[in-house]
C-alpha atoms as a PDB file:
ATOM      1  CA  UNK A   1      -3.829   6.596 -19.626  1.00  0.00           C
ATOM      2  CA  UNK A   2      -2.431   9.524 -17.197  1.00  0.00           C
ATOM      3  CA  UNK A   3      -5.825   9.527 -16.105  1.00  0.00           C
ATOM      4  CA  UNK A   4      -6.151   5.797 -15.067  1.00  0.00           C
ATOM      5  CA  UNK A   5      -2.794   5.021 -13.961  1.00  0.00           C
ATOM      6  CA  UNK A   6      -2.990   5.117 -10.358  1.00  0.00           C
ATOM      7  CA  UNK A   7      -6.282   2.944 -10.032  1.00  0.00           C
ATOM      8  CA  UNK A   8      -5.118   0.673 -12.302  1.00  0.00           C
ATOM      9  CA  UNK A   9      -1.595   0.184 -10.716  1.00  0.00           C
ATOM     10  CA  UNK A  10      -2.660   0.168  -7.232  1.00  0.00           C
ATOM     11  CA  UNK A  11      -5.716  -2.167  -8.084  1.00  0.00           C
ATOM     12  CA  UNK A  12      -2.519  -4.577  -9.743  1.00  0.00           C
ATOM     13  CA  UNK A  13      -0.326  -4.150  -6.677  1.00  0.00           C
ATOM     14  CA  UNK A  14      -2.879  -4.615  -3.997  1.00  0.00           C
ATOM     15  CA  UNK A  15      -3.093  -7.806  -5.907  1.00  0.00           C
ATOM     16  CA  UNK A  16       0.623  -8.515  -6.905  1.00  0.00           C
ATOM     17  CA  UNK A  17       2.776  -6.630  -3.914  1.00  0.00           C
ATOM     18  CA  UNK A  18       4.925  -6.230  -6.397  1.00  0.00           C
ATOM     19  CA  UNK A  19       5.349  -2.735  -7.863  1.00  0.00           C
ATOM     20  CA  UNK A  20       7.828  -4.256 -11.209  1.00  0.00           C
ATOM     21  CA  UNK A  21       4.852  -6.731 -11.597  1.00  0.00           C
ATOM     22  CA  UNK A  22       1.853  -4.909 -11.058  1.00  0.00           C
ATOM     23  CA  UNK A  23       3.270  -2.101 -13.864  1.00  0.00           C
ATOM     24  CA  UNK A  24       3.388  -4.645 -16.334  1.00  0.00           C
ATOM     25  CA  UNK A  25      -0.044  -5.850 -15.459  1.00  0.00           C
ATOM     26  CA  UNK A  26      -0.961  -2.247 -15.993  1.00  0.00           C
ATOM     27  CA  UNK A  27       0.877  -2.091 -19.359  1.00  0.00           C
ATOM     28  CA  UNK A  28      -0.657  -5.305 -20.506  1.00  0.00           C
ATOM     29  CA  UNK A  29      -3.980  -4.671 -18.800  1.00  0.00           C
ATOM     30  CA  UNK A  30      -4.016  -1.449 -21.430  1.00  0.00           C
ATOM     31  CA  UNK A  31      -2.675  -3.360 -24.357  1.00  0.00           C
ATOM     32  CA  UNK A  32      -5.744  -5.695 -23.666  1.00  0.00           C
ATOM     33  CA  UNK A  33      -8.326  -2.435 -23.370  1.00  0.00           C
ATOM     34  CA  UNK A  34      -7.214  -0.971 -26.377  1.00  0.00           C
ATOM     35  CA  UNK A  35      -7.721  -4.280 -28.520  1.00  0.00           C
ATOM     36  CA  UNK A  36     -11.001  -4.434 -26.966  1.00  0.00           C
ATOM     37  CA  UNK A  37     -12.253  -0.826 -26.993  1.00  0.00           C
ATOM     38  CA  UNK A  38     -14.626  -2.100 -29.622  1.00  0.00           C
ATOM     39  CA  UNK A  39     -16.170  -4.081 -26.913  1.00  0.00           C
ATOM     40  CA  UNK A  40     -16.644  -1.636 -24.355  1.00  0.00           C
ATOM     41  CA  UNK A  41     -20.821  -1.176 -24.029  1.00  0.00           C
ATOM     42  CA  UNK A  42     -20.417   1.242 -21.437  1.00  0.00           C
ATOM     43  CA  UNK A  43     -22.561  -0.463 -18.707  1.00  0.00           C
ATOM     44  CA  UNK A  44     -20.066   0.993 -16.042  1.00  0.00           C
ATOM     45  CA  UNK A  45     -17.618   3.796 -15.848  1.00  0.00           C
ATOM     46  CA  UNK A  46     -14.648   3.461 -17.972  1.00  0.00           C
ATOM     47  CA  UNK A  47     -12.147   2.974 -15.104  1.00  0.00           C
ATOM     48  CA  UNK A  48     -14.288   0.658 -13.748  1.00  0.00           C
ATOM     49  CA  UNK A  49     -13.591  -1.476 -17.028  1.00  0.00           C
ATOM     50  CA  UNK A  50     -10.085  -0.999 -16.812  1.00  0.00           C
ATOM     51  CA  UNK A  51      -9.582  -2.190 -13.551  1.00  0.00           C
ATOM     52  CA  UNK A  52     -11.577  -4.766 -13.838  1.00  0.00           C
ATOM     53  CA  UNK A  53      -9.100  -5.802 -16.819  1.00  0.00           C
ATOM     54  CA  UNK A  54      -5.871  -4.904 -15.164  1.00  0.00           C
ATOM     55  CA  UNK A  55      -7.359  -6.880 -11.855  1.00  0.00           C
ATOM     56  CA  UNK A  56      -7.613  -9.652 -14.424  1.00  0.00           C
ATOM     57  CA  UNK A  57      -4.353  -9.654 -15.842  1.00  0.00           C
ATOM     58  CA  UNK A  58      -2.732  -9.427 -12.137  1.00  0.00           C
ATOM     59  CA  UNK A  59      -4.604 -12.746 -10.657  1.00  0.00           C
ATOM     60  CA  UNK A  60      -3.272 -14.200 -14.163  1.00  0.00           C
ATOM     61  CA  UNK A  61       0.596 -13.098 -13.257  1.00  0.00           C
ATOM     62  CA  UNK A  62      -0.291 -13.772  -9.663  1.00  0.00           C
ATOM     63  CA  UNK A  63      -1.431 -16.955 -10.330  1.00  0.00           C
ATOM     64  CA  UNK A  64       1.822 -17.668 -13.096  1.00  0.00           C
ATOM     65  CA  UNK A  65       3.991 -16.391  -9.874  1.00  0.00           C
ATOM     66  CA  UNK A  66       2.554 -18.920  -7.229  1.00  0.00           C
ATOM     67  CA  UNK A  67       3.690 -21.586 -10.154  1.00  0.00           C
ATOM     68  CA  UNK A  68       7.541 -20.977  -9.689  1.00  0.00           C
ATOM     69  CA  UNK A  69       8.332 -17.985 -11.848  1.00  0.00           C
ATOM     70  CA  UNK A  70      11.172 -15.889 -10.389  1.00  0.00           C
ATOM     71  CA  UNK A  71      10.088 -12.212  -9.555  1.00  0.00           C
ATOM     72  CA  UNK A  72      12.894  -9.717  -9.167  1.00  0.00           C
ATOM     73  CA  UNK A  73      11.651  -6.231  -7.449  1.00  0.00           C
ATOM     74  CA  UNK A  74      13.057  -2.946  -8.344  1.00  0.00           C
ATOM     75  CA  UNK A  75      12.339  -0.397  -6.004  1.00  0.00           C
ATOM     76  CA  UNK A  76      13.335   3.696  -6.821  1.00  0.00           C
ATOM     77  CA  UNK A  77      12.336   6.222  -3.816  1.00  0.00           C
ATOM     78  CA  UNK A  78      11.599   9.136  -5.359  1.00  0.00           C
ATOM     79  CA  UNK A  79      11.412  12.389  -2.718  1.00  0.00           C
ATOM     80  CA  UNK A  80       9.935  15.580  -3.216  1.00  0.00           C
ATOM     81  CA  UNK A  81      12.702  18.015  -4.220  1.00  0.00           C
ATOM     82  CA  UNK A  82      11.024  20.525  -1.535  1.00  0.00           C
ATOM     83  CA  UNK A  83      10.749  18.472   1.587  1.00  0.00           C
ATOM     84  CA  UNK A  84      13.057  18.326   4.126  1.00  0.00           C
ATOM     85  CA  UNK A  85      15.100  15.189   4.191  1.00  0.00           C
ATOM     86  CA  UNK A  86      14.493  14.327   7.744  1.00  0.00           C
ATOM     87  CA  UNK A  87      10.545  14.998   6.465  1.00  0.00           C
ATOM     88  CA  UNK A  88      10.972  12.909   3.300  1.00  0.00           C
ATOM     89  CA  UNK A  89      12.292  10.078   5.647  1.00  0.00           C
ATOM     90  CA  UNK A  90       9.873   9.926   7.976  1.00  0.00           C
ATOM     91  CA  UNK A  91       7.305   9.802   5.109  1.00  0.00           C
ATOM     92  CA  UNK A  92       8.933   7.358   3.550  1.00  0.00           C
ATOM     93  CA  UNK A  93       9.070   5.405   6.806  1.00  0.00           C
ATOM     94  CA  UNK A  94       5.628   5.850   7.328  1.00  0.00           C
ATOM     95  CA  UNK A  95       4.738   4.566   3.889  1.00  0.00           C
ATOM     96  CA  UNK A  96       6.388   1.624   3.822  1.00  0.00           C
ATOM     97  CA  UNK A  97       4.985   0.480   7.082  1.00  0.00           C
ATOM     98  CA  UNK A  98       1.272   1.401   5.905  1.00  0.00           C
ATOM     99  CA  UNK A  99       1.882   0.031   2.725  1.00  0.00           C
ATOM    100  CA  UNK A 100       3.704  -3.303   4.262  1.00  0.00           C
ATOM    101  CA  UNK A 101       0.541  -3.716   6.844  1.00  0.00           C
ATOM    102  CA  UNK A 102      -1.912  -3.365   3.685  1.00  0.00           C
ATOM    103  CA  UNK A 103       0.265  -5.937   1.766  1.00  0.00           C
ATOM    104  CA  UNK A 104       0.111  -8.036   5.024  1.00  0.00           C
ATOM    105  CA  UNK A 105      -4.012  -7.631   4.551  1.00  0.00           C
ATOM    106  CA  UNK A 106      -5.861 -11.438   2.953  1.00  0.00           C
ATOM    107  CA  UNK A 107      -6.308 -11.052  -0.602  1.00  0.00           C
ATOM    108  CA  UNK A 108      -9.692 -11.259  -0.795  1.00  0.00           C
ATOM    109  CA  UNK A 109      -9.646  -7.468   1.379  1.00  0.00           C
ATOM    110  CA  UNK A 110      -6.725  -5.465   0.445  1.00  0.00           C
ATOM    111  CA  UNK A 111      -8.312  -5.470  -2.829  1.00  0.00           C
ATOM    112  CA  UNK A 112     -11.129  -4.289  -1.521  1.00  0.00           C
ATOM    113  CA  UNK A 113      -9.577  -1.701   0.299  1.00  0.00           C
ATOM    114  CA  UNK A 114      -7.242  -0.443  -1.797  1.00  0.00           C
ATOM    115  CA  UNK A 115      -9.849   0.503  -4.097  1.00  0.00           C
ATOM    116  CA  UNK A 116     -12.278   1.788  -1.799  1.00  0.00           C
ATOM    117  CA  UNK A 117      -9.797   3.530   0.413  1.00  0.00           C
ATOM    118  CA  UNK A 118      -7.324   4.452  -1.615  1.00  0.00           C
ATOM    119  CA  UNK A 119      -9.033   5.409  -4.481  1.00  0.00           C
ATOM    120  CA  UNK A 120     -12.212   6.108  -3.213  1.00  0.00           C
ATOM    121  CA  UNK A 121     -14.346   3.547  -5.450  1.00  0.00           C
ATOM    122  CA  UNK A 122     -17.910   3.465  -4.558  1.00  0.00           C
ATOM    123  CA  UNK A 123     -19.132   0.038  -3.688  1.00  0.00           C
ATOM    124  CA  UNK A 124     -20.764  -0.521  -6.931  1.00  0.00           C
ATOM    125  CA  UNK A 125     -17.839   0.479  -8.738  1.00  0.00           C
ATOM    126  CA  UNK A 126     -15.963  -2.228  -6.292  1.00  0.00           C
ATOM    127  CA  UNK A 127     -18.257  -4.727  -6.435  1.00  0.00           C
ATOM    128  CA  UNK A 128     -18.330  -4.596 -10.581  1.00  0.00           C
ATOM    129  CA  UNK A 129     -14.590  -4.390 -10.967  1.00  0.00           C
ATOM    130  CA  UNK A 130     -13.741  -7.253  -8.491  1.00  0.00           C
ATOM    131  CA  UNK A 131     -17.281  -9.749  -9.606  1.00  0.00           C
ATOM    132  CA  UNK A 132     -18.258  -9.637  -6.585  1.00  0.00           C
ATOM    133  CA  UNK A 133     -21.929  -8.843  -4.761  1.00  0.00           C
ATOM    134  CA  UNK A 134     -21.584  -5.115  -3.042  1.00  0.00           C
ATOM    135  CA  UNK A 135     -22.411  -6.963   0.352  1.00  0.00           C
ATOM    136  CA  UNK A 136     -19.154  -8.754  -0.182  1.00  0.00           C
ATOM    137  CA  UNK A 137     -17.557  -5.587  -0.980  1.00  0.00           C
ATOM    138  CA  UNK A 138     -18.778  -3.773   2.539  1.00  0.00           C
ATOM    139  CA  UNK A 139     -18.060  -6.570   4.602  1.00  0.00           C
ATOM    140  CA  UNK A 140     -14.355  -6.902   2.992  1.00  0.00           C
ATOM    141  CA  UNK A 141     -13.833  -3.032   3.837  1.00  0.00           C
ATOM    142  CA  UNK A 142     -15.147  -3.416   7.340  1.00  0.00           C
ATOM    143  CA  UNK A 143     -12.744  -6.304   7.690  1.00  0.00           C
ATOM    144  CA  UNK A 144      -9.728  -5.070   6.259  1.00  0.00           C
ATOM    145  CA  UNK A 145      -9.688  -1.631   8.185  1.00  0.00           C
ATOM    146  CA  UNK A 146     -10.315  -3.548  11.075  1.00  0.00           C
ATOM    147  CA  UNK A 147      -7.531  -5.296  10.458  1.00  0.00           C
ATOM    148  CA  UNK A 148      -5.571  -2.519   9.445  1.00  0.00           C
ATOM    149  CA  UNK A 149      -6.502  -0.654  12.157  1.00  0.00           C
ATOM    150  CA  UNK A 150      -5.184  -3.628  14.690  1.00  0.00           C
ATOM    151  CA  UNK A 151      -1.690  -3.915  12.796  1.00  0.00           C
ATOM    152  CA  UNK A 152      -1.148  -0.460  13.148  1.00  0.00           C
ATOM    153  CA  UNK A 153      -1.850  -0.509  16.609  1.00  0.00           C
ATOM    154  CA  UNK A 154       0.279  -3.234  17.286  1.00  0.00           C
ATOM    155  CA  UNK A 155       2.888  -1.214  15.351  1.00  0.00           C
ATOM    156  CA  UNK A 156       2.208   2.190  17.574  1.00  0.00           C
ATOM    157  CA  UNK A 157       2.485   0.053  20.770  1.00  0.00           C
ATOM    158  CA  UNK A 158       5.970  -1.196  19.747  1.00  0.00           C
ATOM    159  CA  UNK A 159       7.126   2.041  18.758  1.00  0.00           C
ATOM    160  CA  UNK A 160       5.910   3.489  22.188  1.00  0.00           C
ATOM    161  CA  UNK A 161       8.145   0.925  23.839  1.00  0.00           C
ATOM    162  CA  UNK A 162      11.386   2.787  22.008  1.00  0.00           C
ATOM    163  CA  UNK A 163      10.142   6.875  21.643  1.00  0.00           C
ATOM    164  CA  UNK A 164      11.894   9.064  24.053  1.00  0.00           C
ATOM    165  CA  UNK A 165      14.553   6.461  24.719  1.00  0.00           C
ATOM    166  CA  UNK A 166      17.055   7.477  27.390  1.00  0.00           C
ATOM    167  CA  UNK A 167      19.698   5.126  27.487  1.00  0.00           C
ATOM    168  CA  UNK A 168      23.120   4.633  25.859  1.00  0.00           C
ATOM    169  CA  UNK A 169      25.413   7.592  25.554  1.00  0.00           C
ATOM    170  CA  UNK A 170      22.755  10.272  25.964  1.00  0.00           C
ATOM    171  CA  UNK A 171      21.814   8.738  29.645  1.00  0.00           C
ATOM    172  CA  UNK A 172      25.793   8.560  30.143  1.00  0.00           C
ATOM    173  CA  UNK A 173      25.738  11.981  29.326  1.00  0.00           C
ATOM    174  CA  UNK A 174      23.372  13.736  31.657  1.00  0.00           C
ATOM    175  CA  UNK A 175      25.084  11.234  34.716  1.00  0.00           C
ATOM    176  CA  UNK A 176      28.432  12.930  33.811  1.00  0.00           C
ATOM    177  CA  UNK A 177      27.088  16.341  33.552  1.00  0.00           C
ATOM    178  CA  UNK A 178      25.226  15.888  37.105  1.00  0.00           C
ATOM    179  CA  UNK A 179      28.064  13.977  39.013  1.00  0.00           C
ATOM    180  CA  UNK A 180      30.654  17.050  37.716  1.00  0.00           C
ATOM    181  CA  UNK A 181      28.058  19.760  39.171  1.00  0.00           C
ATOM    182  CA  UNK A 182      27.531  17.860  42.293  1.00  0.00           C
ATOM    183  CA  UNK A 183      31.722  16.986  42.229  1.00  0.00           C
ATOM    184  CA  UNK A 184      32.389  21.746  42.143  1.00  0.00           C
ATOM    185  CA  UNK A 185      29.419  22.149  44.686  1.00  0.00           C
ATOM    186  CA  UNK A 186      31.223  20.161  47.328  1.00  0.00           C
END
């Protein structure tokens, strides 16, 4: 299970976007594999079954979730005891925007892309753990980054507009300090 955990949880959330949700899909995704181990013929890669099966049971919740059922989301930040806080911010910062921009992706990709990107699925293993044709699968990718790539842009741009900002107290500041040297040089 160590093993598979990742896959299998990102596979749920890129689903889900729901990290409480997509680790029960997980938990019930391996409750399901266990009962059917006996079925397993080993025609693909055992993480390729499992995801397939946790990808299952997360378009079941997701689908029990668009019917009314009230999700509650628990969130813990865990930082690396080693890193900086100012670094473990700004990591934290930056994951929540790339993870909100994936989120943001159409279903149909960030699937796609979180298992090819994030966890580095070939297409065949994508294409069998999603049912879908590996065409699909490439064209999905392409899409997604490229969509991806555009939100993050957007993102960048907006952030441009604010780095290096020079107003407020720190622009009151430097006036003061320039008027006094000017004021003693007179």
């Amino acid at each position: 299970m160590r093993k598979h955990n990742r896959v299998l949880f990102r596979a749920a959330r890129a689903i889900l976007k729901d990290d409480a949700e997509a680790e029960e899909a997980v938990q019930d995704a391996y409750l399901k594999a266990f009962r059917a181990m006996g079925d397993f013929r080993g025609d693909a890669k055992l993480s390729t079954w499992l995801v397939r099966i946790a990808v299952n049971e997360a378009l079941m919740r997701r689908r029990r979730i668009a019917r009314g059922a009230e999700v509650v989301e628990l969130n813990m930040d865990l930082a690396d005891a080693t890193e900086q806080p100012e670094q473990a911010a700004a990591r934290a910062e930056l994951r929540k925007v790339l993870e909100s921009r994936i989120d943001a992706l159409p279903d149909a990709y960030r699937a796609v892309f979180v298992l090819r990107a994030l966890e580095e699925f070939s297409v065949e293993e994508t294409a069998h753990a999603l049912e879908v044709p590996e065409a699909t699968v490439r064209t999905r990718f392409f899409r997604a980054r490229s969509l991806l790539r555009e939100a993050l842009s957007r993102e960048v741009d907006q952030a441009l507009d604010d780095a290096f900002g020079f107003d407020g107290e720190r622009c009151d500041r430097l006036v003061a300090n320039v008027l006094a040297v000017l004021t003693k040089e007179k």
